[in-house]
C-alpha atoms as a PDB file:
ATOM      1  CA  UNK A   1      65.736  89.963 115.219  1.00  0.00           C
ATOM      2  CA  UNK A   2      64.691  90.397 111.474  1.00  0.00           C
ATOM      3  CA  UNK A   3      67.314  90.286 109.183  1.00  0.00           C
ATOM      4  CA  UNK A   4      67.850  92.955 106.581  1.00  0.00           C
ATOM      5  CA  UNK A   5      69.638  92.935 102.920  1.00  0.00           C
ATOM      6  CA  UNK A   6      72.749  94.985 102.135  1.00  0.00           C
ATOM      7  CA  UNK A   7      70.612  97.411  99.792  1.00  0.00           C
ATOM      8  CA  UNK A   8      69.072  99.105 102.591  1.00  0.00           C
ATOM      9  CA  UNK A   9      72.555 100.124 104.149  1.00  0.00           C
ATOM     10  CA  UNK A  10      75.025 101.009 100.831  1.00  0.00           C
ATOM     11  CA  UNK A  11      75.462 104.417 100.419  1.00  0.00           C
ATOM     12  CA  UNK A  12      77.332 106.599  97.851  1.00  0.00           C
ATOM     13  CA  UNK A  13      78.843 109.229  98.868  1.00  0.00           C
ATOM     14  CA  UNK A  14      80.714 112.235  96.029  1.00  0.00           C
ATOM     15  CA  UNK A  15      82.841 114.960  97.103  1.00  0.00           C
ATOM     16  CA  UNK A  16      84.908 117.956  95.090  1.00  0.00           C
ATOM     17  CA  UNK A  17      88.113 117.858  96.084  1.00  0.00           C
ATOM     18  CA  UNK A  18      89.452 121.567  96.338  1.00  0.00           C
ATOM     19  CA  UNK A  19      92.888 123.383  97.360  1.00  0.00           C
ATOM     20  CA  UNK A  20      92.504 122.729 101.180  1.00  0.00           C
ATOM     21  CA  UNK A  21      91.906 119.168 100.945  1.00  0.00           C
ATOM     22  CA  UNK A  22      95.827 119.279  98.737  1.00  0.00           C
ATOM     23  CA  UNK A  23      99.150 119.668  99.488  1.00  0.00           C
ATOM     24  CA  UNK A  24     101.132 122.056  97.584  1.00  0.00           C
ATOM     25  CA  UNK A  25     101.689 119.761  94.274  1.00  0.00           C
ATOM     26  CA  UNK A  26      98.055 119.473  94.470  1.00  0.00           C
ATOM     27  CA  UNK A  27      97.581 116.163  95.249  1.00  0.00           C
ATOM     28  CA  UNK A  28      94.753 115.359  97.425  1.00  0.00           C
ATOM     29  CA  UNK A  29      95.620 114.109 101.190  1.00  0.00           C
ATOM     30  CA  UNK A  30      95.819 110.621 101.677  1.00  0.00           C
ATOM     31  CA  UNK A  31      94.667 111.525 104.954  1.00  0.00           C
ATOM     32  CA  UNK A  32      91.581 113.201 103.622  1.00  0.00           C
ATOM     33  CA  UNK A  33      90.601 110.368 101.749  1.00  0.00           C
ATOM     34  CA  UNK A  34      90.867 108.219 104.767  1.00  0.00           C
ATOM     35  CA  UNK A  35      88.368 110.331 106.375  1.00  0.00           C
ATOM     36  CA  UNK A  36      85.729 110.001 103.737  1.00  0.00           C
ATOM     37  CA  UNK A  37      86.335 106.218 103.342  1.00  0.00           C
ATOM     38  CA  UNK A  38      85.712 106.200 107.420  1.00  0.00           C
ATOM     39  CA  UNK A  39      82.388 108.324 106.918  1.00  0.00           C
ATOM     40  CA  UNK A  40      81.075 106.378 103.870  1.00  0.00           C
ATOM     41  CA  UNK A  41      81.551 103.035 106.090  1.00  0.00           C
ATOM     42  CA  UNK A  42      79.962 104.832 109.404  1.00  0.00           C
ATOM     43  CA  UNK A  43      77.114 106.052 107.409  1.00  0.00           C
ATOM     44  CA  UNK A  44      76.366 102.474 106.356  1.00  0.00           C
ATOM     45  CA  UNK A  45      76.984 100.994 109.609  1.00  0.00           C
ATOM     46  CA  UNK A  46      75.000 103.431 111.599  1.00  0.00           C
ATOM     47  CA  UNK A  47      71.889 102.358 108.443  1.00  0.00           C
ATOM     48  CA  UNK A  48      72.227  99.105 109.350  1.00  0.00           C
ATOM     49  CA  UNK A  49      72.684  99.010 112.712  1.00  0.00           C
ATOM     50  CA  UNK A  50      70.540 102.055 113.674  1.00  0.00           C
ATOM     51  CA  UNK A  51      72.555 102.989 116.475  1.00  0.00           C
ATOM     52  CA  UNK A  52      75.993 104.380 117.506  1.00  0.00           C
ATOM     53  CA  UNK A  53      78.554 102.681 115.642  1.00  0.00           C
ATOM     54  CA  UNK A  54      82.490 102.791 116.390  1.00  0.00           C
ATOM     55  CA  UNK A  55      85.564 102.110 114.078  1.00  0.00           C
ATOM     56  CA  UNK A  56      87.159  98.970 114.935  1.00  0.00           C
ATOM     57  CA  UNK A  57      89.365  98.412 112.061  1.00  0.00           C
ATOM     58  CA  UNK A  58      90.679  99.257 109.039  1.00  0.00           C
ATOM     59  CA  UNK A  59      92.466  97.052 106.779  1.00  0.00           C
ATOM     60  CA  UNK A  60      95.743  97.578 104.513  1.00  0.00           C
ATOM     61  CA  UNK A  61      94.738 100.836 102.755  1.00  0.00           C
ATOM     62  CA  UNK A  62      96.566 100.880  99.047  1.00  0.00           C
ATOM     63  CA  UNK A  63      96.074 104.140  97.067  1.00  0.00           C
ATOM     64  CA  UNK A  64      95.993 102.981  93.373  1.00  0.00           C
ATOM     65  CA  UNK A  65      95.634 106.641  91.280  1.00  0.00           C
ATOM     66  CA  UNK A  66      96.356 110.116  92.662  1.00  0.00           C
ATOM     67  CA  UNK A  67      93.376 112.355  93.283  1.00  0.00           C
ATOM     68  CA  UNK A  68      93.942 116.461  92.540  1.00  0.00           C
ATOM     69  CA  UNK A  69      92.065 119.308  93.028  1.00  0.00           C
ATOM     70  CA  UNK A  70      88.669 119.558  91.072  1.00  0.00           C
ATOM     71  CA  UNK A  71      88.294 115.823  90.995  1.00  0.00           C
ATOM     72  CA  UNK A  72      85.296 114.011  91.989  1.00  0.00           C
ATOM     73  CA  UNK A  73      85.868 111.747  94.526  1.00  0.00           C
ATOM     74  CA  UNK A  74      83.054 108.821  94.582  1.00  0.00           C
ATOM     75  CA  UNK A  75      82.951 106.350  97.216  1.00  0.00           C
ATOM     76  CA  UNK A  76      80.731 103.249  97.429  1.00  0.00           C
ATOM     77  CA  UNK A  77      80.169 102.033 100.055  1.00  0.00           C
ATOM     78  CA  UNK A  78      78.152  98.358 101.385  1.00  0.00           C
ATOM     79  CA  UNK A  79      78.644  96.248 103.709  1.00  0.00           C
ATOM     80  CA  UNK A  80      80.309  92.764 103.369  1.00  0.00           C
ATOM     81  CA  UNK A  81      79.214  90.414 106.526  1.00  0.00           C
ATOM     82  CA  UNK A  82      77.191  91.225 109.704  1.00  0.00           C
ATOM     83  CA  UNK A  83      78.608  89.245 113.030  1.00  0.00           C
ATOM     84  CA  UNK A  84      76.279  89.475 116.264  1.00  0.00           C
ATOM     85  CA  UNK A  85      77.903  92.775 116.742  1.00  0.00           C
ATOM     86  CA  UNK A  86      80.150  93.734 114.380  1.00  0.00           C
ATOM     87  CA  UNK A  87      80.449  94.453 110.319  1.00  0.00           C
ATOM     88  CA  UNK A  88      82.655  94.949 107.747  1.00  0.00           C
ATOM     89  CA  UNK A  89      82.145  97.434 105.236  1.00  0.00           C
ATOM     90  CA  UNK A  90      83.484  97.538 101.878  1.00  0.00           C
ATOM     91  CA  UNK A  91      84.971 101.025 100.258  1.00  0.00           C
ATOM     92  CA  UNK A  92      85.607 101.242  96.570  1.00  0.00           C
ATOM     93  CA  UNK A  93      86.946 104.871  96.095  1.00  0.00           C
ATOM     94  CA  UNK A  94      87.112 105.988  92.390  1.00  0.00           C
ATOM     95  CA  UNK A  95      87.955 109.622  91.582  1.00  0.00           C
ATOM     96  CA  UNK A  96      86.610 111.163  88.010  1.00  0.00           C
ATOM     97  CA  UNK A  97      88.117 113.920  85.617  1.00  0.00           C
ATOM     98  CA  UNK A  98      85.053 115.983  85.975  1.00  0.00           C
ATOM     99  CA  UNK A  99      86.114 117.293  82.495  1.00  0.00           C
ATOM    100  CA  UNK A 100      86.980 114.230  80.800  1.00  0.00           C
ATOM    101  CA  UNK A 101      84.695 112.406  82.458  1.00  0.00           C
ATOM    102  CA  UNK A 102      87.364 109.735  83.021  1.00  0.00           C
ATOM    103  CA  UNK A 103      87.303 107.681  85.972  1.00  0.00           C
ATOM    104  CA  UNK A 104      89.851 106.193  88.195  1.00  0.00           C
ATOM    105  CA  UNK A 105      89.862 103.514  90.692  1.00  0.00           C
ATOM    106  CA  UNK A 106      91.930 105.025  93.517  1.00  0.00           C
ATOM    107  CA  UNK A 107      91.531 103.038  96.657  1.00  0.00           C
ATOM    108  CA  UNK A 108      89.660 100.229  98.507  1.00  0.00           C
ATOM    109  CA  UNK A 109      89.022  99.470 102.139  1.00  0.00           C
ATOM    110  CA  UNK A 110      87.608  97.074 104.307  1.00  0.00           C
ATOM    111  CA  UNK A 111      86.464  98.303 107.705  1.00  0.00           C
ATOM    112  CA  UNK A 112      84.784  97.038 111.060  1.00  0.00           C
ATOM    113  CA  UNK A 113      82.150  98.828 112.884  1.00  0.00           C
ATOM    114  CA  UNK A 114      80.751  97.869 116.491  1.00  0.00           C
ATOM    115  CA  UNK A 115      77.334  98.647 117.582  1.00  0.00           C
ATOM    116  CA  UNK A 116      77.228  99.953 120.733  1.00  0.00           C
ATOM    117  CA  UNK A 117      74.098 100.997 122.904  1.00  0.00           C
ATOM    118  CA  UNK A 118      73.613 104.438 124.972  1.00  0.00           C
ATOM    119  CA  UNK A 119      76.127 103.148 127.448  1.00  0.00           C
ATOM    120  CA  UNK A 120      78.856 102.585 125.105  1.00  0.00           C
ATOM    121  CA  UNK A 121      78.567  98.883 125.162  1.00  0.00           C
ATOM    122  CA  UNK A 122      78.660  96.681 122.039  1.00  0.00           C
ATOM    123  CA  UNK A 123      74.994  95.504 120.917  1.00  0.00           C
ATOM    124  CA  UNK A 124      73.466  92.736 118.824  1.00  0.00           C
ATOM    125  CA  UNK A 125      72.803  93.805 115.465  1.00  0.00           C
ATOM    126  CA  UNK A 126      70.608  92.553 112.324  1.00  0.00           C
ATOM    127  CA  UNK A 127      71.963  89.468 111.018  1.00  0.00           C
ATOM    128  CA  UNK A 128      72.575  90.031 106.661  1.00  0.00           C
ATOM    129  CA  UNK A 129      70.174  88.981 104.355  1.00  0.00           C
ATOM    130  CA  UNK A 130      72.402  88.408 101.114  1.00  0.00           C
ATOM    131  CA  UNK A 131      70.851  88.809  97.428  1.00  0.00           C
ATOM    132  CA  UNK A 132      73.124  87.186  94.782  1.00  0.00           C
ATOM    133  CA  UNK A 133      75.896  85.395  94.106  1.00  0.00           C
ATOM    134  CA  UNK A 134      78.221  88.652  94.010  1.00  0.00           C
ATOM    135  CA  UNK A 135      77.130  89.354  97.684  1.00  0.00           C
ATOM    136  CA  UNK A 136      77.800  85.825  99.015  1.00  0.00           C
ATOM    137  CA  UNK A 137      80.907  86.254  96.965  1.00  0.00           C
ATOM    138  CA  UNK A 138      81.668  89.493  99.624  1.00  0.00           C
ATOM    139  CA  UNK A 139      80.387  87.743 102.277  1.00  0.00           C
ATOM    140  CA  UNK A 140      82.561  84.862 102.066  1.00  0.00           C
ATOM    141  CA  UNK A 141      86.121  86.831 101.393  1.00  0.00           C
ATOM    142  CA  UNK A 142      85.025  88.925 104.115  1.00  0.00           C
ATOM    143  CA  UNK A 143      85.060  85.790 106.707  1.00  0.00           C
ATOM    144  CA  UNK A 144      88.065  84.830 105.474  1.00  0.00           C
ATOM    145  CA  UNK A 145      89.769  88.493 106.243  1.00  0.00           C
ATOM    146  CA  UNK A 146      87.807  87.882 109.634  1.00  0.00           C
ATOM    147  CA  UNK A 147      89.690  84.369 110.075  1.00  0.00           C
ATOM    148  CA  UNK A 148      92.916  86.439 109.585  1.00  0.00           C
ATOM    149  CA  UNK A 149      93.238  89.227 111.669  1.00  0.00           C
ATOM    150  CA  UNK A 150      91.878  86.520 114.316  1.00  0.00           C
ATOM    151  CA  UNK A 151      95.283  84.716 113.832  1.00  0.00           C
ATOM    152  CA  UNK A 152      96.868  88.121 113.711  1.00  0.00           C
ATOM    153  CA  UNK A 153      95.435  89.419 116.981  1.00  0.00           C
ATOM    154  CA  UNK A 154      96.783  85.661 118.164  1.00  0.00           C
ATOM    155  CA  UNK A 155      99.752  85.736 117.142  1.00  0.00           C
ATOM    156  CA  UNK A 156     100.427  89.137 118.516  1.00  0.00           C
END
């Protein structure tokens, strides 16, 4: 199977956030933002793997800066290290002052995706043709969150 580079899988992905995605302060829904980081990283599993895809995992989730309504919420999203069925995705989610321009970092995430075929059964995938230092820099913090939640599941 022919390998192929993260470029042709990352995805951005910009929303307005507006009242129904708030609560009555007019913060934005952690929840919501969950649901974008999960549709960022399906989007760029589903490129890669051109097939169903299925959330495994998500790692801690931290929220870093509030979001409100009428910010821009900008997620970027690539993936991190292919297995013979599984990745992980990287999230970075920054939200910008459409005004002000200014732009906050507001959350990252690290999620795993499974291929699966027609039948709903996992599938070999594209191995991960890495370009640069800063993507065997992913690559290799992503095996080591791998190596953990192996001990976790283990230990559990």
């Amino acid at each position: 199977m022919e390998g192929k580079k993260v470029s042709e899988s990352t995805v951005t992905l910009s929303q307005i956030m507006l009242p129904h995605d708030a609560n009555p302060a007019g913060n934005i829904h952690g929840g919501v933002i969950m649901k974008l980081i999960d549709n960022a990283a399906g989007v760029v599993a589903t490129r890669h793997a051109r097939s169903n895809v299925v959330t495994a995992s998500i790692d801690r989730l931290d929220f870093h800066y509030p979001v409100y309504i009428g910010d821009l919420l900008i997620l970027s999203a690539s993936l991190n290290k292919v297995g013979r069925t599984s990745m992980e995705i990287g999230v970075r989610v920054e939200s910008e002052e459409v005004v002000s321009g200014k732009i906050h970092h507001t959350a990252s995430a690290y999620l795993t995706f499974v291929a699966l075929n027609k039948e709903g059964k996992s599938i070999e995938i594209a191995p991960l043709i890495l370009d640069g230092a800063e993507e065997e820099r992913r690559q290799q913090n992503a095996v080591l969150r791998s190596a953990q939640r192996a001990q976790e599941r283990r230990q559990s």
